[in-house]
N, C-alpha and C. Protein backbone atom coordinates (compact mmCIF):
# COMPACT_ATOMS: atom_id res chain seq x y z
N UNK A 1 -12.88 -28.72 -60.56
CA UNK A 1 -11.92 -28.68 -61.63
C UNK A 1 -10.91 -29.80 -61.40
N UNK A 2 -10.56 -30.62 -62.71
CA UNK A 2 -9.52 -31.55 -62.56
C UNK A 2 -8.10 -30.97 -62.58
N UNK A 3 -7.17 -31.64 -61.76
CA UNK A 3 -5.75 -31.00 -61.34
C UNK A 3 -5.13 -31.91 -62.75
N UNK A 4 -4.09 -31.44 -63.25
CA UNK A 4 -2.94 -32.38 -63.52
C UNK A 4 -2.15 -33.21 -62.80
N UNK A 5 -1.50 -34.09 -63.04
CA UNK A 5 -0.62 -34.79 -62.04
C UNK A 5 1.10 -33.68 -61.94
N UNK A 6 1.64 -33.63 -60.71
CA UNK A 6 1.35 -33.68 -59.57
C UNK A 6 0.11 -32.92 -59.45
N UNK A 7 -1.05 -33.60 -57.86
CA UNK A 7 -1.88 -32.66 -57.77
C UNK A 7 -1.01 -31.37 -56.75
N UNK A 8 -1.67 -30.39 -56.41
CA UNK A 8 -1.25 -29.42 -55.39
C UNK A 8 -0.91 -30.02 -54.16
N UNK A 9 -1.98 -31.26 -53.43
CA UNK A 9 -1.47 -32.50 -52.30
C UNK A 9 -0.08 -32.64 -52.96
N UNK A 10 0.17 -33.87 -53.72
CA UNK A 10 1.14 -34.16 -53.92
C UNK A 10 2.68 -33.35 -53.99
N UNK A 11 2.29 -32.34 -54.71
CA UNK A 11 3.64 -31.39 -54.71
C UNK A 11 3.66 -30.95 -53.61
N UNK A 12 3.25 -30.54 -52.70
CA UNK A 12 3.17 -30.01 -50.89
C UNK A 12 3.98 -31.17 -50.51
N UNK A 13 3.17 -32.20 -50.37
CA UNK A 13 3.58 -33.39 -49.80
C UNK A 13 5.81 -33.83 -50.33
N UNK A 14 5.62 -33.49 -52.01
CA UNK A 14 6.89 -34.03 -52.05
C UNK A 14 8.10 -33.05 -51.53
N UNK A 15 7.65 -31.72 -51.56
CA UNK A 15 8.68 -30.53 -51.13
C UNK A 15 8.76 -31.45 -49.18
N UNK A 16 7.79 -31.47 -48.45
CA UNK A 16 7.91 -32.20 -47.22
C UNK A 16 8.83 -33.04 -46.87
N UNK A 17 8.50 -33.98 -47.85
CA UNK A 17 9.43 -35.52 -47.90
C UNK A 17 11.05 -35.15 -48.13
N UNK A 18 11.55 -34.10 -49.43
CA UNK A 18 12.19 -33.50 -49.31
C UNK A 18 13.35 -32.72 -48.22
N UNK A 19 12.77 -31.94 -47.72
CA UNK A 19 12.66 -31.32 -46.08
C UNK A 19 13.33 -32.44 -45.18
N UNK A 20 12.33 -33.54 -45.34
CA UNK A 20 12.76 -34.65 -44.11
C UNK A 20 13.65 -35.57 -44.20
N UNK A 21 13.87 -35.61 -45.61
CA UNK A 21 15.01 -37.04 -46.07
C UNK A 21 16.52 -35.88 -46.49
N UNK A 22 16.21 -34.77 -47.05
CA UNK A 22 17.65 -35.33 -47.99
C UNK A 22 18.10 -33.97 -47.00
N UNK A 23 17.22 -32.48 -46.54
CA UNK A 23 18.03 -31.35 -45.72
C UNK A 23 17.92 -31.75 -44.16
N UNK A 24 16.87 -31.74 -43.33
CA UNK A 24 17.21 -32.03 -41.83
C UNK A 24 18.80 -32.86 -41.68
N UNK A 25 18.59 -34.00 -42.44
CA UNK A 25 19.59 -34.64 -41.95
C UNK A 25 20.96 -34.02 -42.30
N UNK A 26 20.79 -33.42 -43.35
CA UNK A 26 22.68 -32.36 -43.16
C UNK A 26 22.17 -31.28 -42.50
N UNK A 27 21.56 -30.86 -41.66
CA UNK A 27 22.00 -29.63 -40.75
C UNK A 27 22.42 -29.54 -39.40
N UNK A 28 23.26 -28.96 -39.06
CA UNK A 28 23.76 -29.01 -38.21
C UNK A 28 23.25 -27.97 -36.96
N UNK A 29 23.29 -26.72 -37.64
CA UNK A 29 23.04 -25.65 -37.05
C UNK A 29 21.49 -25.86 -36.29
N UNK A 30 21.19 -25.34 -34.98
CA UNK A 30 20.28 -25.89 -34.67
C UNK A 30 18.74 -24.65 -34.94
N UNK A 31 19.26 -23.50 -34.83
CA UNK A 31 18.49 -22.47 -35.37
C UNK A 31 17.42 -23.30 -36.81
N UNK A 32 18.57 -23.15 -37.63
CA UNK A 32 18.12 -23.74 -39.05
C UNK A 32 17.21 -25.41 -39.29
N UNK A 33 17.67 -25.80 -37.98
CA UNK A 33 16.95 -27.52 -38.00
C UNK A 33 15.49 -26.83 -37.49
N UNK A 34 15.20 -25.89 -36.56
CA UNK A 34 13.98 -25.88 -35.96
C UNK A 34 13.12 -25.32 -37.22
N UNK A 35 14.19 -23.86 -37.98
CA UNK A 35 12.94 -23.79 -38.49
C UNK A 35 13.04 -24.32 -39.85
N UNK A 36 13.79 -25.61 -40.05
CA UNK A 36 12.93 -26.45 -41.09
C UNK A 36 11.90 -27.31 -40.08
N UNK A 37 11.92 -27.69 -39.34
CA UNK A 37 10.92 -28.45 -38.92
C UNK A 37 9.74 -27.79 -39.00
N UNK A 38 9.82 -26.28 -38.41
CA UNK A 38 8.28 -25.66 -38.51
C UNK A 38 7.52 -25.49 -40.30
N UNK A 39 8.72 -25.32 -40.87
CA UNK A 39 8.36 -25.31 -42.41
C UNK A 39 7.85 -27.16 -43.03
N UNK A 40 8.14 -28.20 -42.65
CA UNK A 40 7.50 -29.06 -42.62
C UNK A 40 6.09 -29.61 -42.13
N UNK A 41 6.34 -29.06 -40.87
CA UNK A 41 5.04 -28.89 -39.64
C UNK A 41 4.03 -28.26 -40.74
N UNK A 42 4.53 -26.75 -41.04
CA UNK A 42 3.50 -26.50 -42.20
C UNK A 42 3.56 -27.01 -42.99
N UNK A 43 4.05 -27.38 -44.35
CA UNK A 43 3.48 -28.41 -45.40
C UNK A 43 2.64 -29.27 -44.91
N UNK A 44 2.43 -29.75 -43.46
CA UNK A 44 1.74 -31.04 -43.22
C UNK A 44 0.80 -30.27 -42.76
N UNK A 45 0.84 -29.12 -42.52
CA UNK A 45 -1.10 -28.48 -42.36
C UNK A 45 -1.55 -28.43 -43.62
N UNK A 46 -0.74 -27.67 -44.69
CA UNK A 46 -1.20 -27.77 -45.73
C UNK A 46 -1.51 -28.61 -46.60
N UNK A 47 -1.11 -30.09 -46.39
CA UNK A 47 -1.34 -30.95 -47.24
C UNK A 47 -2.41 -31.22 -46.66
N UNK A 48 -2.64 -31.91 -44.98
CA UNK A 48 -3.80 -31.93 -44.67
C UNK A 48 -5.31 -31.38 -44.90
N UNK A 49 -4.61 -29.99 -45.53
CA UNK A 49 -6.17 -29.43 -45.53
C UNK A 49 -7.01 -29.12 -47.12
N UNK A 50 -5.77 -28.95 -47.91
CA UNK A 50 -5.73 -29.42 -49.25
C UNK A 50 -6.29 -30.74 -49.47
N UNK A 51 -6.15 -31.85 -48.66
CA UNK A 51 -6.81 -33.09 -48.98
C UNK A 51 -8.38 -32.91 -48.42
N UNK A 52 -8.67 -32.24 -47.45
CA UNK A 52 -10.02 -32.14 -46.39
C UNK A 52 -11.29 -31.53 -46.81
N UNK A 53 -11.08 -30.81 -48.30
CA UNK A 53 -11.80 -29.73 -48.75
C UNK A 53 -12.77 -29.00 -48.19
N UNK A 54 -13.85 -28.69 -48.69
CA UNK A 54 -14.91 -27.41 -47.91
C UNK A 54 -15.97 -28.50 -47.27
N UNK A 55 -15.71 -28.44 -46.04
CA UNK A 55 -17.21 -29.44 -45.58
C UNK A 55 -17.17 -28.57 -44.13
N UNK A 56 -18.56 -28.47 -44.04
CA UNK A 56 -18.84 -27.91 -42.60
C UNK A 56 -19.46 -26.59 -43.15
N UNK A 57 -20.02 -25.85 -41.95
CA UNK A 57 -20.84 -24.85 -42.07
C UNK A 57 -19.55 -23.58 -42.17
N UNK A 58 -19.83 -22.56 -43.30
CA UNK A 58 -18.98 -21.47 -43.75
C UNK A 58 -19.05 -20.21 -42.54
N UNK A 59 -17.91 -19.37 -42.72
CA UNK A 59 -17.41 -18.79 -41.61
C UNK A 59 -18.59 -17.26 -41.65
N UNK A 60 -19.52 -17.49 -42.71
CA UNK A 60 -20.47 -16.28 -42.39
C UNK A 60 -21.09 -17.34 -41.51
N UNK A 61 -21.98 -18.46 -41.48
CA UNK A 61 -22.84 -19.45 -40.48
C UNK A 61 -22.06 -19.76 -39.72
N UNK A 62 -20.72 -19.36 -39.07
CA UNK A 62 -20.25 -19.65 -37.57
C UNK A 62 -20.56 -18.28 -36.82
N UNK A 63 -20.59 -16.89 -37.73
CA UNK A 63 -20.55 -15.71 -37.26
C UNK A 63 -21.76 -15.57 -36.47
N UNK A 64 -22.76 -16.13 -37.60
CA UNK A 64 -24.64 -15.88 -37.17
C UNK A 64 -24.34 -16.95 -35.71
N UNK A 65 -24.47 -18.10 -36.42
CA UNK A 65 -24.32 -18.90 -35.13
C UNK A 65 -23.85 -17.95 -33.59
N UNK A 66 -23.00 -17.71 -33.48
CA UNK A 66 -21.88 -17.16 -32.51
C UNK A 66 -23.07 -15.51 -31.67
N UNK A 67 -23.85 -15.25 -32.96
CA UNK A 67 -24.36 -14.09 -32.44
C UNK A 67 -25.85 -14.34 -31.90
N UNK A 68 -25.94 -15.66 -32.11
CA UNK A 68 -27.03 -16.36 -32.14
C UNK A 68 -27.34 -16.75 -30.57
N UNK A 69 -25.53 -17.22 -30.21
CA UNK A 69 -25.45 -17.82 -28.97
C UNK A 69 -25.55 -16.68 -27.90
N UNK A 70 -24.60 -15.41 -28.55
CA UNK A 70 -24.62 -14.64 -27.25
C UNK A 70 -25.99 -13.85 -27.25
N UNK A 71 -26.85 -14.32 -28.43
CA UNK A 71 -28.28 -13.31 -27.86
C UNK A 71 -29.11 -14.33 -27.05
N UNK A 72 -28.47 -15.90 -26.62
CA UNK A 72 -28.99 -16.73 -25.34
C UNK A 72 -30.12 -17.13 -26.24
N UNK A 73 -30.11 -17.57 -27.75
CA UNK A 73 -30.65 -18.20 -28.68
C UNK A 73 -29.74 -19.66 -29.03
N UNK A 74 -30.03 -20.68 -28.31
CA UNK A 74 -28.85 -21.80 -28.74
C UNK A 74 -29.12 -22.89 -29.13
N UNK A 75 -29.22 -22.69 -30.81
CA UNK A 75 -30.00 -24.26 -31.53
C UNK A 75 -29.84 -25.30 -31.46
N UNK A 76 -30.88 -26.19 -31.15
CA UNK A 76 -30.65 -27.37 -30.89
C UNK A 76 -29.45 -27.96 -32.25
N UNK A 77 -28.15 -29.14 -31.21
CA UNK A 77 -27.26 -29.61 -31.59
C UNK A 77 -26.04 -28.79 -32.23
N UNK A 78 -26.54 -27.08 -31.20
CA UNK A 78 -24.87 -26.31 -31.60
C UNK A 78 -23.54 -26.89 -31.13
N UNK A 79 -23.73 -27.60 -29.68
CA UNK A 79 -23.06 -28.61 -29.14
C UNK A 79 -22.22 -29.57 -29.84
N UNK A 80 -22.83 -29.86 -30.63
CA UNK A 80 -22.31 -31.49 -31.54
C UNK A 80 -21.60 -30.51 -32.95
N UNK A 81 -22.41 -29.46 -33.11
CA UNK A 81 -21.15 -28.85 -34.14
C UNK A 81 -20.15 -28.37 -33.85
N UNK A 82 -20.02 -27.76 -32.82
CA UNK A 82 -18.63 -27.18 -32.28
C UNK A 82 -17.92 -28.22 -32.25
N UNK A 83 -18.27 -29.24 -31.86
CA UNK A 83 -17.26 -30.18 -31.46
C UNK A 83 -16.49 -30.66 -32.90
N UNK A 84 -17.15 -31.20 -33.95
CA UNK A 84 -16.99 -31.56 -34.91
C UNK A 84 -15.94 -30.54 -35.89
N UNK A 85 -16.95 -29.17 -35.47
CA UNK A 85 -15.75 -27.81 -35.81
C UNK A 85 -14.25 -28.41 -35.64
N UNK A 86 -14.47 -27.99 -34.03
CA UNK A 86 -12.52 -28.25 -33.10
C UNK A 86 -12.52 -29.39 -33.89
N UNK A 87 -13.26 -30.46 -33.61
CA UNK A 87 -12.62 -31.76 -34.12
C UNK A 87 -11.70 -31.97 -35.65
N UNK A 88 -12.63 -31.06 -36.67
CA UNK A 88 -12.15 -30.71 -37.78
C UNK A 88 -10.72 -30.20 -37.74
N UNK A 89 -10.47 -28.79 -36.74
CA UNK A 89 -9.40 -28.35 -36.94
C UNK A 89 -8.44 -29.00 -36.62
N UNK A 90 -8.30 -29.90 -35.91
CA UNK A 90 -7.74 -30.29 -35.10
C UNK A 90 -6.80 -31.62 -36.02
N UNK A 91 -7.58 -31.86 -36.78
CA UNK A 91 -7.62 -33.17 -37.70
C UNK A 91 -6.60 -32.46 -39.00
N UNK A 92 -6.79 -31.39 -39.15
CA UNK A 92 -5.76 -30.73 -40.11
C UNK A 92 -4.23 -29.90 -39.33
N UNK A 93 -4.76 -29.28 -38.02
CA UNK A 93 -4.09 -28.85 -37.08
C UNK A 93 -2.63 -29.30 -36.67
N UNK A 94 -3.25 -30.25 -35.66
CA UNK A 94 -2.34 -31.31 -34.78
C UNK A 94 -3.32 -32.67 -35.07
N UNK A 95 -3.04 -33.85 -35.70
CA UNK A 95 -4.09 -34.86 -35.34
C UNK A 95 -3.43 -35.42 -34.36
N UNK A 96 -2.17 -35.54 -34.21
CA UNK A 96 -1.93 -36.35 -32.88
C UNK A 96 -2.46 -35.94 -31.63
N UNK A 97 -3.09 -34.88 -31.78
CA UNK A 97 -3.55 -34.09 -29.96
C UNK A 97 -5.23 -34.69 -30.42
N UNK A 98 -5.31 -35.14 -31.29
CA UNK A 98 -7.07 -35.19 -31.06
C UNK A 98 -6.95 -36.24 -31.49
N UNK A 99 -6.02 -36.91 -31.79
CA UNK A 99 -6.33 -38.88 -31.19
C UNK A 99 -6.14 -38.87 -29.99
N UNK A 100 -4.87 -38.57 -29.50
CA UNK A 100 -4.38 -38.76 -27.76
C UNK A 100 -5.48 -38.15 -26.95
N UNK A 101 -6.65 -37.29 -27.44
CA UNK A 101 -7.54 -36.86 -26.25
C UNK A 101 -9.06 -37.22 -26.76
N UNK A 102 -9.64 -38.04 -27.84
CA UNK A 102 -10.73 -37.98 -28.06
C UNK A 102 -11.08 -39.15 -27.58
């Protein structure tokens, strides 16, 4: 389905920008600075993942997978998906922890 302009990215993104330009900088109180930061922190998961859409195997095919592994059934290149998994989350997550370690 086509969005209107703003898309859902964009409006996430501008409440963020928001957050970081015009309130952090008048607060004083330090309670209130942290948790705007965590409320930014989130917009930036959420924009991240809003931009990332559905790719990768769905959370019924991680379940099978998973039951797959502990019945000591382990398909060739489950290895390279997990990784790609974390790698995924990680990329919407924190990306700075999975540049600094990949």
């Amino acid at each position: 389905m086509s969005h209107d302009r703003p898309t859902p990215e964009e409006l996430v993104e501008a409440v963020r920008e928001f957050l970081e330009q015009e309130v952090l900088p008048e607060l004083d109180d330090r309670r209130q600075r942290f948790r705007t930061l965590v409320a930014m922190n989130a917009l930036g998961i959420a924009t991240r993942e809003l931009s990332a859409g559905e790719a990768g195997p769905t959370q019924d095919e991680l379940r099978a997978l998973a039951e797959q592994i502990r019945a000591g059934e382990v398909p060739e290149g489950t290895l390279a998906l997990l990784k790609e998994q974390v790698a995924a989350k990680l990329r919407i997550a924190s990306p700075r922890y999975l540049e600094r370690y990949s």
